[in-house]
Protein backbone atom coordinates (compact mmCIF):
# COMPACT_ATOMS: atom_id res chain seq x y z
CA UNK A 1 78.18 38.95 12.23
CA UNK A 2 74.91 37.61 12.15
CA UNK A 3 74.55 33.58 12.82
CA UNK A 4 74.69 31.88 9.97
CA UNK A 5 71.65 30.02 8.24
CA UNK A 6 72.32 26.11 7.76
CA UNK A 7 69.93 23.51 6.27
CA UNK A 8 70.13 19.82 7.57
CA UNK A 9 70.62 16.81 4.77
CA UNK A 10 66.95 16.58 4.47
CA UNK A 11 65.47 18.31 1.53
CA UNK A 12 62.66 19.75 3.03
CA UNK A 13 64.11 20.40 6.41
CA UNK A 14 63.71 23.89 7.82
CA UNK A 15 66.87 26.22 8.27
CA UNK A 16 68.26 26.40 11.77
CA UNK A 17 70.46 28.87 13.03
CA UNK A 18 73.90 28.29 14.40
CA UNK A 19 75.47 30.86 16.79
CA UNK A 20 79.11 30.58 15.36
CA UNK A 21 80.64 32.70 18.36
CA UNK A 22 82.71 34.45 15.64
CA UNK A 23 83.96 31.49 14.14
CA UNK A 24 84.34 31.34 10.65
CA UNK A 25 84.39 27.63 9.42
CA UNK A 26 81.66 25.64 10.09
CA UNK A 27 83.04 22.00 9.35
CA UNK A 28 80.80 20.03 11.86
CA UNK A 29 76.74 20.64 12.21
CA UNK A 30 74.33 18.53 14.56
CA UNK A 31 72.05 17.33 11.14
CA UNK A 32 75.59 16.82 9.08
CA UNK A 33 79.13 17.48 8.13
CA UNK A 34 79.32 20.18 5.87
CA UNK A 35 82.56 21.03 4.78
CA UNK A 36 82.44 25.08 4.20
CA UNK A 37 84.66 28.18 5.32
CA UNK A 38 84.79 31.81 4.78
CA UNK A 39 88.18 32.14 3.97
CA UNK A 40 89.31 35.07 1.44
CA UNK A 41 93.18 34.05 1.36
CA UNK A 42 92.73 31.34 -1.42
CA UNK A 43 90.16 29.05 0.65
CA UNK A 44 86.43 29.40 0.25
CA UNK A 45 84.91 26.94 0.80
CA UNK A 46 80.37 26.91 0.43
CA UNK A 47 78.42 23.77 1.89
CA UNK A 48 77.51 21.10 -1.02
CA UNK A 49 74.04 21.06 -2.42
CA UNK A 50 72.41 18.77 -4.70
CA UNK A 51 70.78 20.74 -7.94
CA UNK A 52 67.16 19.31 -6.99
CA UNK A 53 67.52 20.95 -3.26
CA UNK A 54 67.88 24.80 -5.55
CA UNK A 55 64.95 23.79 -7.68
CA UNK A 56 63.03 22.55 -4.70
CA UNK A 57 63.72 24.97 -2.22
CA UNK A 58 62.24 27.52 -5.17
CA UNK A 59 59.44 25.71 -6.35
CA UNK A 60 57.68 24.96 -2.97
CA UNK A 61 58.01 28.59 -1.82
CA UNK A 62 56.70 30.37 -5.24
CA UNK A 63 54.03 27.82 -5.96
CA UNK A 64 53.25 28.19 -2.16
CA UNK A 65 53.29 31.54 -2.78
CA UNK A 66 50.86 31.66 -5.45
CA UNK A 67 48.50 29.17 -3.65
CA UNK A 68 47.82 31.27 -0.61
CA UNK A 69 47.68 34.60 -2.73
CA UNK A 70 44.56 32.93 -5.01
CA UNK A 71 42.90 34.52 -2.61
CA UNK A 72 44.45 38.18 -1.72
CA UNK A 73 42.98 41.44 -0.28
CA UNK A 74 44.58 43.86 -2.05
CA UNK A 75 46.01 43.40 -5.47
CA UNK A 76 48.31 46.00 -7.36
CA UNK A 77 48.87 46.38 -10.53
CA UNK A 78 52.55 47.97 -11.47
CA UNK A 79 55.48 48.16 -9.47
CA UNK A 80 56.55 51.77 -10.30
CA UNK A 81 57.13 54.59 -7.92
CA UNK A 82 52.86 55.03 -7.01
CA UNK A 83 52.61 51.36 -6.55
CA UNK A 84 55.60 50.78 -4.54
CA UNK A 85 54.55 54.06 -2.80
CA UNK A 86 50.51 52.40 -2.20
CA UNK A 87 52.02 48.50 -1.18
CA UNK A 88 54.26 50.13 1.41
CA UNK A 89 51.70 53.06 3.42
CA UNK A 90 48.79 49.86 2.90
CA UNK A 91 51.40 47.23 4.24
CA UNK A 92 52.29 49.15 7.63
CA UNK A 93 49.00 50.67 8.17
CA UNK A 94 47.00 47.58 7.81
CA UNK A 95 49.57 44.58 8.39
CA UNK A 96 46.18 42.49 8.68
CA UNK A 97 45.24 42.57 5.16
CA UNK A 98 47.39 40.60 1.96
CA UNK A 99 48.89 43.04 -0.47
CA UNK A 100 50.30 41.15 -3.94
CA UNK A 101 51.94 43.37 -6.24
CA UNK A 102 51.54 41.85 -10.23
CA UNK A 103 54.48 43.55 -12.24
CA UNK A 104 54.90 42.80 -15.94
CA UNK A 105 58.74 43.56 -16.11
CA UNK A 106 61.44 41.17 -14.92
CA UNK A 107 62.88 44.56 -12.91
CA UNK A 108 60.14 46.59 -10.45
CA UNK A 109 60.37 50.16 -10.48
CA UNK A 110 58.82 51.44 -13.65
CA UNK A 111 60.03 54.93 -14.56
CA UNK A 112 61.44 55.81 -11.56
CA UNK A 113 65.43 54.59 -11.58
CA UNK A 114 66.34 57.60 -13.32
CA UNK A 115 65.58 61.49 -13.36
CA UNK A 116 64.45 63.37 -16.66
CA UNK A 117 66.09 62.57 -20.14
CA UNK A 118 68.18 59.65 -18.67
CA UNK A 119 69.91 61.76 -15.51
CA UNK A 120 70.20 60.50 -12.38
CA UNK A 121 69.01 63.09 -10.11
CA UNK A 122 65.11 62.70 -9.00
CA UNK A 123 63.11 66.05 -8.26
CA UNK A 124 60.28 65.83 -5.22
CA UNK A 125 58.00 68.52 -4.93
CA UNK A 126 57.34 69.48 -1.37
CA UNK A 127 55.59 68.42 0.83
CA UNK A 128 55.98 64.77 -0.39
CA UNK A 129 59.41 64.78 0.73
CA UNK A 130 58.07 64.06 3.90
CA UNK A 131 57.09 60.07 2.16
CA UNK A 132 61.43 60.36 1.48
CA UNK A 133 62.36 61.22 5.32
CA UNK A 134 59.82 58.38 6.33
CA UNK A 135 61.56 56.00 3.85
CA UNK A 136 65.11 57.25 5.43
CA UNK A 137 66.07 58.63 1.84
CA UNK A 138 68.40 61.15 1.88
CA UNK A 139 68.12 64.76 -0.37
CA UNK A 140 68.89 68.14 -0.64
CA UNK A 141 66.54 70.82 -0.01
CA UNK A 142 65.80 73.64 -2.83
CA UNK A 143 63.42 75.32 -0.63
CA UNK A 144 59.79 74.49 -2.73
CA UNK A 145 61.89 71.36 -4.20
CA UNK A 146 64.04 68.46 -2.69
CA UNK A 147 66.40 66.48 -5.04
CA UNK A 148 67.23 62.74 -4.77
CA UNK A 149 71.83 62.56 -5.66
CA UNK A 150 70.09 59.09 -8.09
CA UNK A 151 66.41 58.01 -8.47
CA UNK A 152 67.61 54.65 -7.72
CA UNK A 153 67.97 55.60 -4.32
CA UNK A 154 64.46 56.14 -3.74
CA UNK A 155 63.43 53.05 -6.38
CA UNK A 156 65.56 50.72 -4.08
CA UNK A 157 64.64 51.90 -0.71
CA UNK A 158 61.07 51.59 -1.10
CA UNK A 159 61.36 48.24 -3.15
CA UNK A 160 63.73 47.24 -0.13
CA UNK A 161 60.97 48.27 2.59
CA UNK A 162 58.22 47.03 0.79
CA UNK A 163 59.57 43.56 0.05
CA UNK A 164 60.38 42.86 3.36
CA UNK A 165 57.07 43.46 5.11
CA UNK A 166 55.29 39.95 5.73
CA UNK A 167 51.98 41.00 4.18
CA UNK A 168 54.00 41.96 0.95
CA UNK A 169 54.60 39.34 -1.85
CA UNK A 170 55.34 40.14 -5.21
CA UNK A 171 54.81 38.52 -8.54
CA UNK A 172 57.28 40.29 -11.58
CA UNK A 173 57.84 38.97 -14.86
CA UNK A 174 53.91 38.31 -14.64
CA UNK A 175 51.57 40.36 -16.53
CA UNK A 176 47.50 40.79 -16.06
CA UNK A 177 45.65 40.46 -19.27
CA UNK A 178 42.53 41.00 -18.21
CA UNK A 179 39.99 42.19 -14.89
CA UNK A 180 38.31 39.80 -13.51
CA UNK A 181 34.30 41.49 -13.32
CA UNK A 182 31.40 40.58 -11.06
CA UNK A 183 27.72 41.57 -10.49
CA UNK A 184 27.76 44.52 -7.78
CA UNK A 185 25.51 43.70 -4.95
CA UNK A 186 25.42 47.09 -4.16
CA UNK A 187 24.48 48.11 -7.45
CA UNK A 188 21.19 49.65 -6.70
CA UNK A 189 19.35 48.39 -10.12
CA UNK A 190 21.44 45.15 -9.89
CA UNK A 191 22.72 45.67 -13.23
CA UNK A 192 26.03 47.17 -11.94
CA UNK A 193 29.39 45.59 -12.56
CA UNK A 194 32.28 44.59 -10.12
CA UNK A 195 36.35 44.81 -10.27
CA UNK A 196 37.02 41.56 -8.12
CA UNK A 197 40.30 40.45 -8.84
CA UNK A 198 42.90 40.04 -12.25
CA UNK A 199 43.85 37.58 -14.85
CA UNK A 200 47.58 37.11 -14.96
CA UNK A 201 50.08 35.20 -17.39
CA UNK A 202 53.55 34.82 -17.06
CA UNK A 203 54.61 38.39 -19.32
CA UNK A 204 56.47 36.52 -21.63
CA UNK A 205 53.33 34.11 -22.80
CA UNK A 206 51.37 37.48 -22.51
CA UNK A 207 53.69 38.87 -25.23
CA UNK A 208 53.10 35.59 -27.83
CA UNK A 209 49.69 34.89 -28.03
CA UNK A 210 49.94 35.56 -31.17
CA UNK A 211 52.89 32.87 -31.86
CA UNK A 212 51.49 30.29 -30.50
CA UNK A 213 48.48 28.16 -29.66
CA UNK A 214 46.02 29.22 -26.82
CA UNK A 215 47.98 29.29 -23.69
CA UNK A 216 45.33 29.90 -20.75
CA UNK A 217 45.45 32.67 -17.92
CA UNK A 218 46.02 32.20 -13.87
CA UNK A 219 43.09 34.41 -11.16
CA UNK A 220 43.84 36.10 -7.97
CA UNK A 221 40.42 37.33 -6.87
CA UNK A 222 40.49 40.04 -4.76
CA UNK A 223 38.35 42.49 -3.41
CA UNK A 224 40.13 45.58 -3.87
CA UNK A 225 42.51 46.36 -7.06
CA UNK A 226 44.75 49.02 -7.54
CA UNK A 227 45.69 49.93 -11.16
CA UNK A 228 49.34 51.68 -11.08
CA UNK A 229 50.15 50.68 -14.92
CA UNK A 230 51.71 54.61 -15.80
CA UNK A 231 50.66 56.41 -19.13
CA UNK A 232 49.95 54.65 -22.08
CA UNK A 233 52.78 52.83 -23.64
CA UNK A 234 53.28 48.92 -24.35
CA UNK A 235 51.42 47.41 -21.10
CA UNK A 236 50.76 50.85 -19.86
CA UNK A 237 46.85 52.49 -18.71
CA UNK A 238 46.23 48.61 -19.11
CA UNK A 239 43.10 48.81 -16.54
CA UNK A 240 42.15 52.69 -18.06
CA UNK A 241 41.85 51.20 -21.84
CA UNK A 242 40.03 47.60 -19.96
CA UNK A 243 37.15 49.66 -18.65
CA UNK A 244 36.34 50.97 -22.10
CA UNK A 245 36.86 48.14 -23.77
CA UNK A 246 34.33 46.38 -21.60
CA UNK A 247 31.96 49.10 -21.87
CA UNK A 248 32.34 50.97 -17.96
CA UNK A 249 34.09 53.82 -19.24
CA UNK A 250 32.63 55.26 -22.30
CA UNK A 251 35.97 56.86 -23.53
CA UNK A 252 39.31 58.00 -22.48
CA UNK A 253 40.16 60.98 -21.01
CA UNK A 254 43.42 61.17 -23.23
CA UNK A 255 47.05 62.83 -21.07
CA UNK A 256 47.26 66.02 -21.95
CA UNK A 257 50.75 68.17 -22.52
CA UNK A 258 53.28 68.77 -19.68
CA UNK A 259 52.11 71.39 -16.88
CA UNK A 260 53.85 70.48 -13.61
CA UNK A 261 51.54 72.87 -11.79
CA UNK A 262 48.39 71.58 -12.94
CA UNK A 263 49.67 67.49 -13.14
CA UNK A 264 50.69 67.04 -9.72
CA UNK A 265 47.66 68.35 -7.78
CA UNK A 266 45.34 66.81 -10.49
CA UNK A 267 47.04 63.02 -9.92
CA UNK A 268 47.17 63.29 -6.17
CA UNK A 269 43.35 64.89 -5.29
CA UNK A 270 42.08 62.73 -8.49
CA UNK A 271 43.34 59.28 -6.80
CA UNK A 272 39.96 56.89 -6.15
CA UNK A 273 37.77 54.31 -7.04
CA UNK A 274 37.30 54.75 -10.64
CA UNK A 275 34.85 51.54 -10.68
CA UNK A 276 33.41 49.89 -8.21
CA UNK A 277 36.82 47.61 -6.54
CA UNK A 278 38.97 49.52 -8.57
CA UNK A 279 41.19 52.46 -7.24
CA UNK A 280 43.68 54.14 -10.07
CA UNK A 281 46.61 55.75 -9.34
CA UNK A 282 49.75 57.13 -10.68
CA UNK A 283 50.51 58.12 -14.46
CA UNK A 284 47.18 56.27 -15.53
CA UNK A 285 45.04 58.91 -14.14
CA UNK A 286 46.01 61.06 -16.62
CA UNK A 287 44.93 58.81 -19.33
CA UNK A 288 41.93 57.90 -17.57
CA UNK A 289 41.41 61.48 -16.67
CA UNK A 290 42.62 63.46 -19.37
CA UNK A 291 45.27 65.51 -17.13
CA UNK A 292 47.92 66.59 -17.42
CA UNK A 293 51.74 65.06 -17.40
CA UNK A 294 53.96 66.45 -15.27
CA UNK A 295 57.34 64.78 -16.41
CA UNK A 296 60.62 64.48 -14.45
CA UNK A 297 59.16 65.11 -11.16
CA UNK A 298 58.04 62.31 -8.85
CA UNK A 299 56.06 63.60 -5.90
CA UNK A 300 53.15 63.21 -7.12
CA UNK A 301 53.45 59.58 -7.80
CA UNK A 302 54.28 58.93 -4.37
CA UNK A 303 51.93 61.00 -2.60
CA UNK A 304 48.79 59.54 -5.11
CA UNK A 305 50.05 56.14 -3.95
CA UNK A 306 49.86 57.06 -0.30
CA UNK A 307 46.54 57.86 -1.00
CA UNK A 308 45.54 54.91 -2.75
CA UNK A 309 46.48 53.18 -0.10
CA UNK A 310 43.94 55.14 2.16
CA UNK A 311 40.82 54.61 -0.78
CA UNK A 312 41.52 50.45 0.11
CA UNK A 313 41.41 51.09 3.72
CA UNK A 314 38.24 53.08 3.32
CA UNK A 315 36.75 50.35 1.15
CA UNK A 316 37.82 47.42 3.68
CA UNK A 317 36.76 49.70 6.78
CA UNK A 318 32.98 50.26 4.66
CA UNK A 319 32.29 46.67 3.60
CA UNK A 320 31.41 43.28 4.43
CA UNK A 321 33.86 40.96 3.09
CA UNK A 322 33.76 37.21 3.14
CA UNK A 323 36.24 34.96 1.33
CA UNK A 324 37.53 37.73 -0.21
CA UNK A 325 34.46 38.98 -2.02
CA UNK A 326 32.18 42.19 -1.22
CA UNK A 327 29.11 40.98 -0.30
CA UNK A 328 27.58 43.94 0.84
C-alpha cells in the first residue's frame, strides 16, 4: 500500500507523507490527532475537515492554475481523441514547453467513448495502432484493422497519460469564444495577421449571452494554438468558421460524404498551420478543407494529432519567442 497522504491542522500546510508500515489506523500524527481508520467491518473512520479547507484547497490550486497558464506555450483547443492524441506526443517530446488543453464539455473525450452508431467497439486503421501499443491499449488484430473490446479504453488511457504529465493542465467546462489575433512580424508586407492565443469563458456563460447582461471573456496568450474542435456541430470547427468570419479564410471548404479511404490519408497528410500560430487538426480539417468524413474509425484522429504535435515543435524549433510571443 502506498503511504498515505496527511495534511497538518494548518490550512495551507503542505501534505506530508506518513510511512504507515502496513498499519491501517492512523489515530496519532506529529502536526495533530486525527482520528481516522480503514476499517470495512462496520468502522470507517476519514480524518475531520472543516468545509473552508475543501473550498480552499480547490480554489488556490485552480486559480493558481489559471495564473501561471495566462501565459502558456501551447494551447489546444478540444479534448477529443486528436487533441488528447497532440497534448500527449507534445507533452513527452518536449516536457520543456506548457501545454493547456481548453475543453468546452464538463467530460473530455469528444466522440471517441464509443464506436459507430452507439457500439462500443473502436476500429484503428493500421499503422496507427502503433499510437495504441505506445499508450499500453490493448486490441485485436484484423490484419489491415485493429479493434479496441470499448472506445473508452482508449478515451481513458490517453486522458489518464495525458493528465498526469507535469506540463499538462487542463481547463473543461470552459469554452473559447473567440482567437485572440496579432500583427505578424513576419508578415512580409506587414499587413499579415497573427493567431496568438484564445478567449475563453466558463461554457456555461458562453451558452447565455444571450440571457443575460454582458458577461466579459478570460486570455491565455500563447504562441502556438491547436484547433481540435471536430466537424461542425454546436461548438464544433469553432476556429475553421473564426478565420472566415474574421476575414483569413475566404470560405469553407465544407466535409464532404463518408469515404474512409480518401478521409483518413486526407486528415493525417493535411494536418498544419492553417494561419500563421494556428495548426488544425482532427475532424475540423474536413470542414476547413472540404474532405472527406471517414466515420467510425479513429486512426486518423490519433495519428493527425501526433502530427500536430510535430507542426508546434517545428514552429518552437523555427522561432524566436519571448514572453510567449513570436517576435521573429
Amino acid at each position: 500500500m502506498a503511504p498515505a497522504v496527511i495534511y497538518g491542522s494548518q490550512i495551507d500546510e503542505a501534505p506530508q507523507l506518513l510511512n504507515n508500515a502496513g498499519l491501517k489506523d492512523f489515530s496519532s500524527v506529529a502536526n495533530g490527532s486525527y482520528d481516522c481508520k480503514e476499517d470495512y467491518n462496520g468502522d470507517y473512520r476519514f480524518a475531520p475537515i472543516e468545509e473552508a479547507q475543501v473550498s480552499r484547497a480547490m480554489i488556490k490550486r485552480y486559480f493558481n492554475m489559471m495564473y501561471e497558464r495566462a501565459v502558456s506555450d501551447v494551447v489546444i483547443i478540444g479534448a477529443g481523441s486528436a487533441g488528447l492524441s497532440c497534448a500527449y506526443h507534445l507533452a513527452t517530446t518536449r516536457p520543456d514547453l506548457k501545454i493547456t488543453i481548453i475543453e468546452a464539455n464538463v467530460a473530455p473525450g469528444g466522440g471517441a467513448w464509443l464506436g459507430g452508431q452507439l457500439m462500443t467497439p473502436m476500429v484503428v486503421r493500421k499503422p496507427a495502432d502503433r499510437f495504441l501499443a505506445e499508450l499500453g491499449v490493448p486490441f485485436e488484430d484484423e490484419g489491415p484493422f485493429v479493434v479496441v473490446k470499448h472506445a473508452a479504453l482508449f478515451t481513458a488511457t490517453v486522458l489518464a497519460r495525458v493528465l498526469a504529465l507535469p506540463n499538462v493542465v487542463l481547463m473543461n467546462a470552459t469554452a473559447v469564444e473567440d482567437l485572440i489575433v496579432r500583427p505578424d512580424p513576419r508578415s512580409a508586407d506587414g499587413t499579415g495577421q497573427r493567431v496568438a492565443g484564445v478567449v475563453t469563458n466558463w461554457t456555461l456563460v458562453a451558452l447565455n449571452h444571450d440571457t443575460q447582461s454582458c458577461m466579459d471573456p478570460n486570455v491565455i496568450t500563447a504562441p502556438v494554438v491547436v484547433s481540435a474542435t471536430g466537424h461542425d456541430g454546436p461548438m464544433g470547427a469553432f476556429s475553421a468558421k473564426r478565420l472566415v468570419s474574421m476575414g483569413l479564410l475566404k470560405e469553407l471548404g465544407n466535409m464532404r460524404g463518408l469515404d474512409m479511404n480518401r478521409a483518413e490519408p486526407a486528415i493525417v497528410n493535411g494536418t498544419r498551420e492553417v494561419a500563421p500560430g494556428l495548426i488544425m487538426t482532427g475532424m475540423e480539417l474536413s470542414e476547413h478543407d472540404g474532405s472527406n468524413r471517414m466515420g467510425p474509425t479513429f486512426g486518423a484522429m490519433m495519428a493527425s494529432g501526433i502530427k500536430a504535435a510535430r507542426e508546434a515543435i517545428r514552429i518552437f524549433e523555427s522561432s524566436h519567442i519571448v514572453d510567449g510571443k513570436i517576435i521573429a
